[in-house]
Protein backbone atom coordinates (compact mmCIF):
# COMPACT_ATOMS: atom_id res chain seq x y z
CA UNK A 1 -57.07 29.69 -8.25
CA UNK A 2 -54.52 31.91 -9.04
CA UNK A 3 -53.42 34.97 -6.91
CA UNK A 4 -52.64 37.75 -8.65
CA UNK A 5 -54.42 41.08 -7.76
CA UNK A 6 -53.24 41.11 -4.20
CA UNK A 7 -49.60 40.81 -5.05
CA UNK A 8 -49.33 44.01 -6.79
CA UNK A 9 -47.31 42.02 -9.72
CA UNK A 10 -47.15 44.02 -12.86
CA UNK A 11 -46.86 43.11 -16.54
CA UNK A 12 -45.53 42.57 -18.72
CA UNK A 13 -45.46 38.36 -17.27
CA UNK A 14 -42.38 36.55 -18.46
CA UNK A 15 -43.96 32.88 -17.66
CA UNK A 16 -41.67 29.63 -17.21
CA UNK A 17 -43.73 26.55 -17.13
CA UNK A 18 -43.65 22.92 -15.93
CA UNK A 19 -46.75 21.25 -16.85
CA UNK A 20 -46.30 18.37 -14.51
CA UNK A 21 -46.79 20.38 -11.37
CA UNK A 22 -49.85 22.36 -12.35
CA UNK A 23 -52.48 20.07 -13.67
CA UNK A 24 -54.09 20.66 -10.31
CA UNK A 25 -55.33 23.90 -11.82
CA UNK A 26 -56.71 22.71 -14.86
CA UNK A 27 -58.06 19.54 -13.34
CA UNK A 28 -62.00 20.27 -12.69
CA UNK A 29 -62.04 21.98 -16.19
CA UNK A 30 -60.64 18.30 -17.46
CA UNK A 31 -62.61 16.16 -16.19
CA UNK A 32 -66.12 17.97 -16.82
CA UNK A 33 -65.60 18.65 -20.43
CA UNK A 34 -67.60 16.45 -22.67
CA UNK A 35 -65.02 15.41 -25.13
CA UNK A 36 -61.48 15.85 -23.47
CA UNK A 37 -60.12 19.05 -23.49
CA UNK A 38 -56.52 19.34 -24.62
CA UNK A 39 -54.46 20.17 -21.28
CA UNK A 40 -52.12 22.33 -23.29
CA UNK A 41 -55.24 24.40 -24.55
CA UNK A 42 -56.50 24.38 -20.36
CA UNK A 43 -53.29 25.91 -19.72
CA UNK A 44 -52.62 28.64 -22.19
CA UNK A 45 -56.04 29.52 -21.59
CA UNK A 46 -55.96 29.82 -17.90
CA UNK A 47 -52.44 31.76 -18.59
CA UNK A 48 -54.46 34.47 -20.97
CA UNK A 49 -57.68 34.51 -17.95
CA UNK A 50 -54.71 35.57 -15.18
CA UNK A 51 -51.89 37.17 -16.94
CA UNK A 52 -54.03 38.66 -20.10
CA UNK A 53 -52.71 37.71 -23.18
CA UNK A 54 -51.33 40.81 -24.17
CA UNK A 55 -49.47 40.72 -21.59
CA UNK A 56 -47.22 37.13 -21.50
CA UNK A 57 -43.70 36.25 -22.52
CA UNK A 58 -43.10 32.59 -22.74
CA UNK A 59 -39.49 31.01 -23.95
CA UNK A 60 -39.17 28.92 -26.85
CA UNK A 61 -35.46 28.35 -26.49
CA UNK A 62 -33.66 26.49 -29.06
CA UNK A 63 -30.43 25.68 -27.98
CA UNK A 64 -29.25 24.38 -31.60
CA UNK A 65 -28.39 27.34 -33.11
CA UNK A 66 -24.62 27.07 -32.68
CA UNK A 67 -24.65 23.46 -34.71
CA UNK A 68 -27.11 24.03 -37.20
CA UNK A 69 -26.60 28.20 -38.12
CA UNK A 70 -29.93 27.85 -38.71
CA UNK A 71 -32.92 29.43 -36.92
CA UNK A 72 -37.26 29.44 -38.17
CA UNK A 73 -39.00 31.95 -36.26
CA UNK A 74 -41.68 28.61 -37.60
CA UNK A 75 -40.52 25.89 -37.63
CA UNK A 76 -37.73 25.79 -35.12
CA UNK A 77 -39.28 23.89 -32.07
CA UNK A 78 -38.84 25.16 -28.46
CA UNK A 79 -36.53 22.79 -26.21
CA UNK A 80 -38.17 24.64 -22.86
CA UNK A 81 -41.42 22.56 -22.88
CA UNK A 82 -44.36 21.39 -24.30
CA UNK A 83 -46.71 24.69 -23.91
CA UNK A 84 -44.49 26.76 -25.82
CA UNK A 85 -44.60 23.91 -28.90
CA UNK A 86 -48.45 23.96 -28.72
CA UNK A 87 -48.54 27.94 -28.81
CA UNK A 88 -46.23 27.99 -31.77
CA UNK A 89 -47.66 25.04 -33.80
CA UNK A 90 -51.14 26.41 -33.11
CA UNK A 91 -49.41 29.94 -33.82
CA UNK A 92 -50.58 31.38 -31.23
CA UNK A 93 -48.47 33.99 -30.66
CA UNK A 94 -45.85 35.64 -32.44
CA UNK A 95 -41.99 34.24 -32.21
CA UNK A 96 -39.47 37.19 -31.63
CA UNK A 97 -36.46 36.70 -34.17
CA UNK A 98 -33.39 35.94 -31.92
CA UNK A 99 -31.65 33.24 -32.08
CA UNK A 100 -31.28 30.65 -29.32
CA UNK A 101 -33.23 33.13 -26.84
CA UNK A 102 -36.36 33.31 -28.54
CA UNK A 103 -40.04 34.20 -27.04
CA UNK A 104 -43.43 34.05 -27.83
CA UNK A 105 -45.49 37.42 -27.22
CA UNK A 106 -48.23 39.66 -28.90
CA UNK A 107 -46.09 42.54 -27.61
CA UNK A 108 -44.68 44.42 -30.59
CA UNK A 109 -41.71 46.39 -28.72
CA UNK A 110 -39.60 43.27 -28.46
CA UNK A 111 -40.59 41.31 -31.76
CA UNK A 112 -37.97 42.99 -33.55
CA UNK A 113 -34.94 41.16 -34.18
CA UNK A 114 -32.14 41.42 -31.12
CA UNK A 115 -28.48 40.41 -31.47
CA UNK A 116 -27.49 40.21 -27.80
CA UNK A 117 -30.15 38.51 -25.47
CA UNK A 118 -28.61 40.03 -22.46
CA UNK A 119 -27.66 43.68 -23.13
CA UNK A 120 -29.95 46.84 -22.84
CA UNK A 121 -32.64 46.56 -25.47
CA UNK A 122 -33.00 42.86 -24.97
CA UNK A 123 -36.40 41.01 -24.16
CA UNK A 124 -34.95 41.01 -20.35
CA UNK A 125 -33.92 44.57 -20.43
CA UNK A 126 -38.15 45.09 -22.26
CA UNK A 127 -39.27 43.08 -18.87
CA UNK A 128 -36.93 45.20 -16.24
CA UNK A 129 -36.94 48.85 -17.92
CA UNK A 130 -41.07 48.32 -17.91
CA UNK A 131 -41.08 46.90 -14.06
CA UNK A 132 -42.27 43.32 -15.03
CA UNK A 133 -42.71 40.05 -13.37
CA UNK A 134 -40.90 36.52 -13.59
CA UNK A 135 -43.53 33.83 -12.88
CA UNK A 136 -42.52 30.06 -11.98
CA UNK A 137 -45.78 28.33 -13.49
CA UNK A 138 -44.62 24.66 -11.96
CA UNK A 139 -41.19 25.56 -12.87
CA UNK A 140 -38.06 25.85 -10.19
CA UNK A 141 -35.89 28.75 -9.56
CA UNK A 142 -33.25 26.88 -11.77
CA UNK A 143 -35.47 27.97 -15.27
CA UNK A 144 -34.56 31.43 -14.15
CA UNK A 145 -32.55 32.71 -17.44
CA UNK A 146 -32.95 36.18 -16.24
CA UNK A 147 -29.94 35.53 -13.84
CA UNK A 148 -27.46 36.05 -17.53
CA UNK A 149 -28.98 39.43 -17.45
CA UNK A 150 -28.46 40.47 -13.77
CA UNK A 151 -24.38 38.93 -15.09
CA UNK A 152 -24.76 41.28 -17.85
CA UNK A 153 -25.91 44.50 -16.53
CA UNK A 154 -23.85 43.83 -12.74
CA UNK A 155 -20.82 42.07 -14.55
CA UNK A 156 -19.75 41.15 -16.99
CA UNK A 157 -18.93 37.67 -15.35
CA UNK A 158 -15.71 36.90 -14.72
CA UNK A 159 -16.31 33.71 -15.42
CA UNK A 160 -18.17 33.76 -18.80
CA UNK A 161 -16.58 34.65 -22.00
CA UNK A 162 -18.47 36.32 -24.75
CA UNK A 163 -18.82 34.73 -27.89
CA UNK A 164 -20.72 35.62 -31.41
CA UNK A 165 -22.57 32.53 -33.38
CA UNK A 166 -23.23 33.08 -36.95
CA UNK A 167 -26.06 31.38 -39.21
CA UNK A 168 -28.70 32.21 -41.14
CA UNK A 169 -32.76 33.15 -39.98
CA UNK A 170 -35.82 32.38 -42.18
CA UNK A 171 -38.87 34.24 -40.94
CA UNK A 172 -41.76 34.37 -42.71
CA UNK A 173 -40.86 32.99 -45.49
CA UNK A 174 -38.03 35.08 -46.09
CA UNK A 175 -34.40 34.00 -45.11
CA UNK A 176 -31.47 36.36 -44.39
CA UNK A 177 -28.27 36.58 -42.44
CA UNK A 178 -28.00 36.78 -38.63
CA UNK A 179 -26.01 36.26 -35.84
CA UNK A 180 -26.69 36.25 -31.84
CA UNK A 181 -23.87 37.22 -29.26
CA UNK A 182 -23.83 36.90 -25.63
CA UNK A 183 -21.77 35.46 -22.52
CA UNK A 184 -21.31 31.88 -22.82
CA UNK A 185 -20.72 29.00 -20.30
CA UNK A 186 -16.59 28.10 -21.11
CA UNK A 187 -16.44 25.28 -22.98
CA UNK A 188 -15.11 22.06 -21.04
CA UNK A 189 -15.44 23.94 -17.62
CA UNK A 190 -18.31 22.40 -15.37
CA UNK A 191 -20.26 25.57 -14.69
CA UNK A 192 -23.39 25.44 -12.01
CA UNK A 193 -25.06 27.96 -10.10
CA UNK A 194 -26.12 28.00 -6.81
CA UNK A 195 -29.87 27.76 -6.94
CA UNK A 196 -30.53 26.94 -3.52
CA UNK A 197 -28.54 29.87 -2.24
CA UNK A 198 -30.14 32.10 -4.82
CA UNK A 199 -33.46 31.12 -3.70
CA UNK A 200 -33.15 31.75 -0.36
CA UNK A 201 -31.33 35.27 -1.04
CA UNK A 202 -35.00 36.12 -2.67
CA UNK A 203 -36.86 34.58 0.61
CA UNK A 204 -35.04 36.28 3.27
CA UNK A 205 -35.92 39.87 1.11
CA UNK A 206 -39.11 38.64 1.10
CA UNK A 207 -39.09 38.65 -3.02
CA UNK A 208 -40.88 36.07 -3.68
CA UNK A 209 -44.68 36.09 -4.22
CA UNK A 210 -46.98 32.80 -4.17
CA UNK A 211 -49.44 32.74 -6.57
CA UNK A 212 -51.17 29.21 -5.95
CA UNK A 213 -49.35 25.36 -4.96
CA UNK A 214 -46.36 25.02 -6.58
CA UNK A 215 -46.43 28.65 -8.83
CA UNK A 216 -44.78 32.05 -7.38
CA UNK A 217 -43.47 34.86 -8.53
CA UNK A 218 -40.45 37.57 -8.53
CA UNK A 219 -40.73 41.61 -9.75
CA UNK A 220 -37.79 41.84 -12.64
CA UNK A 221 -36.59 45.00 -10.51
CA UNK A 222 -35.94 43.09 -7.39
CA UNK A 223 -34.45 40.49 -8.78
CA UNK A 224 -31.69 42.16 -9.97
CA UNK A 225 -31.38 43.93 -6.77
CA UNK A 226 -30.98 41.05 -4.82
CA UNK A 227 -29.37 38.98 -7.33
CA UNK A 228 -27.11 41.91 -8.15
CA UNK A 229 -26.14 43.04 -5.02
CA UNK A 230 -24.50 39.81 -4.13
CA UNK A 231 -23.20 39.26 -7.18
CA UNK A 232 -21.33 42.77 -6.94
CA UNK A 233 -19.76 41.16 -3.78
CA UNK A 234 -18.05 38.36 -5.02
CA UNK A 235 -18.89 36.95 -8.36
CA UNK A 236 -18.12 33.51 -7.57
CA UNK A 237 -20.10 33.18 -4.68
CA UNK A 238 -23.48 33.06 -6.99
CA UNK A 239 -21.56 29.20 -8.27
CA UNK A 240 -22.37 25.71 -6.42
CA UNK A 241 -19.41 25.30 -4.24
CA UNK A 242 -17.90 22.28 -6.92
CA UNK A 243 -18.22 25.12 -9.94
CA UNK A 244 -16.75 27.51 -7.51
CA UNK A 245 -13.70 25.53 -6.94
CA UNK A 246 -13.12 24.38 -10.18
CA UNK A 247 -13.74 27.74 -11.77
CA UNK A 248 -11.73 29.98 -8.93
CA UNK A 249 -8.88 27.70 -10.11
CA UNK A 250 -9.07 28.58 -13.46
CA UNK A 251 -8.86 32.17 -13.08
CA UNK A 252 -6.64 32.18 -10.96
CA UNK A 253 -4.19 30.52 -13.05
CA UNK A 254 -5.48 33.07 -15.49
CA UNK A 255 -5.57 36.59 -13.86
CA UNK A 256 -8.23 38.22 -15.81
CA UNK A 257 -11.92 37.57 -16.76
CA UNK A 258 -12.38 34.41 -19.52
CA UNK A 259 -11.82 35.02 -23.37
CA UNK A 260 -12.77 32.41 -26.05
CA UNK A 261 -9.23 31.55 -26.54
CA UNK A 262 -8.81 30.47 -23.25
CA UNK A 263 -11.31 27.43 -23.98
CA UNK A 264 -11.44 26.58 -27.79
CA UNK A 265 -9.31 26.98 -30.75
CA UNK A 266 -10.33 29.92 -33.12
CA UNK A 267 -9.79 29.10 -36.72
């Protein structure tokens, strides 16, 4: 089962999942029910057991924002996985109302609407400021989205540029304007991290907590200590050596950190 007490892991539990590699913990539960359990049910369960509902954070990303200017705190599936589709269509838990980086929580603090995903006040800045924990539920390092706030608060990247989406949000029922604004990837620039480098940065500060096979952990505070610290160094040296090249290029022929003009045409 799941090791949590003995890491001295607080909440609130920002939870990235990948089903595939954690049926193992679900599996005796599965096969002795009398009529089949639903796995997703097994799951969120087991989550609420461990991590106490009250407590969890799970992304429902929807990356279509910028296309459709259109978000439904309802209606608007989640692109990060298939728990996150069976809490919301079972409405489980309550959507927060930003675009693109949305979550699913019962905590009220970060429920209200927020305009910049990575900035102070954010859901990220909710999980750091109260001394939370990332988990990896099955997932890899490589679902870590926390890493564009660690660029926010240590940065601003160099080689991000920051760029406002417009569109409209219907919540409840009710529909209204909104917008979401944050550092984006440059647009026709291949831009990947190095996630094998930024895992082992957590492992040699002994950052990284395992809960069970295949499911660990990192505190939000040392994350962006370690993640942060080397960032400080030398931005570019957080980039998989191809990005780095590529993108050291471009600012070089630049001089200064990206703008949205430098990549796309503003009308």
């Amino acid at each position: 089962m799941l090791d949590i007490d003995s890491k001295n892991l607080n909440p609130p539990y920002l939870i990235h999942s990948d089903l595939f590699n954690t049926f193992g913990l679900i599996k005796e539960e599965y096969k002795k029910s009398k009529v089949k359990a639903n796995p997703l049910e097994l799951h969120f369960n087991l989550l609420c057991k461990f991590f106490s509902r009250k407590n969890i954070i799970l992304p429902s990303f929807n990356y279509d924002f910028p296309k459709t200017q259109f978000y439904d705190t309802k209606l608007t599936i989640s692109q990060v996985g298939s728990l996150t589709n069976y809490v919301l269509e079972n409405e489980l838990l309550p959507r927060t109302k930003t675009p693109i980086f949305s979550f699913l929580t019962d905590i009220s603090d970060i429920l209200n609407e927020h305009n910049f995903p990575f900035s102070t006040g954010s859901t990220f800045d909710f999980i750091y400021q109260n001394d939370g924990t990332i988990v990896f539920y099955g997932s890899e390092i490589s679902s870590c989205t926390f890493l564009h706030y660690v660029e926010n608060q240590c940065g601003p990247p160099l080689f991000r540029y920051d760029k406002k989406f417009v569109g409209s949000i219907s919540n409840n029922q009710t529909v209204s304007n909104t917008f979401v604004e944050f550092h984006t990837r440059p647009l026709g620039l291949e831009l990947d991290y190095n996630w094998d480098l930024l895992l082992k940065l957590l492992v040699e500060n002994n950052a990284i907590h395992s809960l069970a096979n295949k499911i660990f952990a990192v505190k939000a505070k040392d994350l962006l200590s370690v993640w942060g610290n080397f960032f400080t160094k030398n931005q570019f040296n957080i980039l998989s050596m191809q990005s780095k090249d590529l993108v050291f290029a471009k600012f070089n022929s630049i001089g200064r950190r990206f703008i949205q003009e430098d990549f796309e045409v503003i009308i």
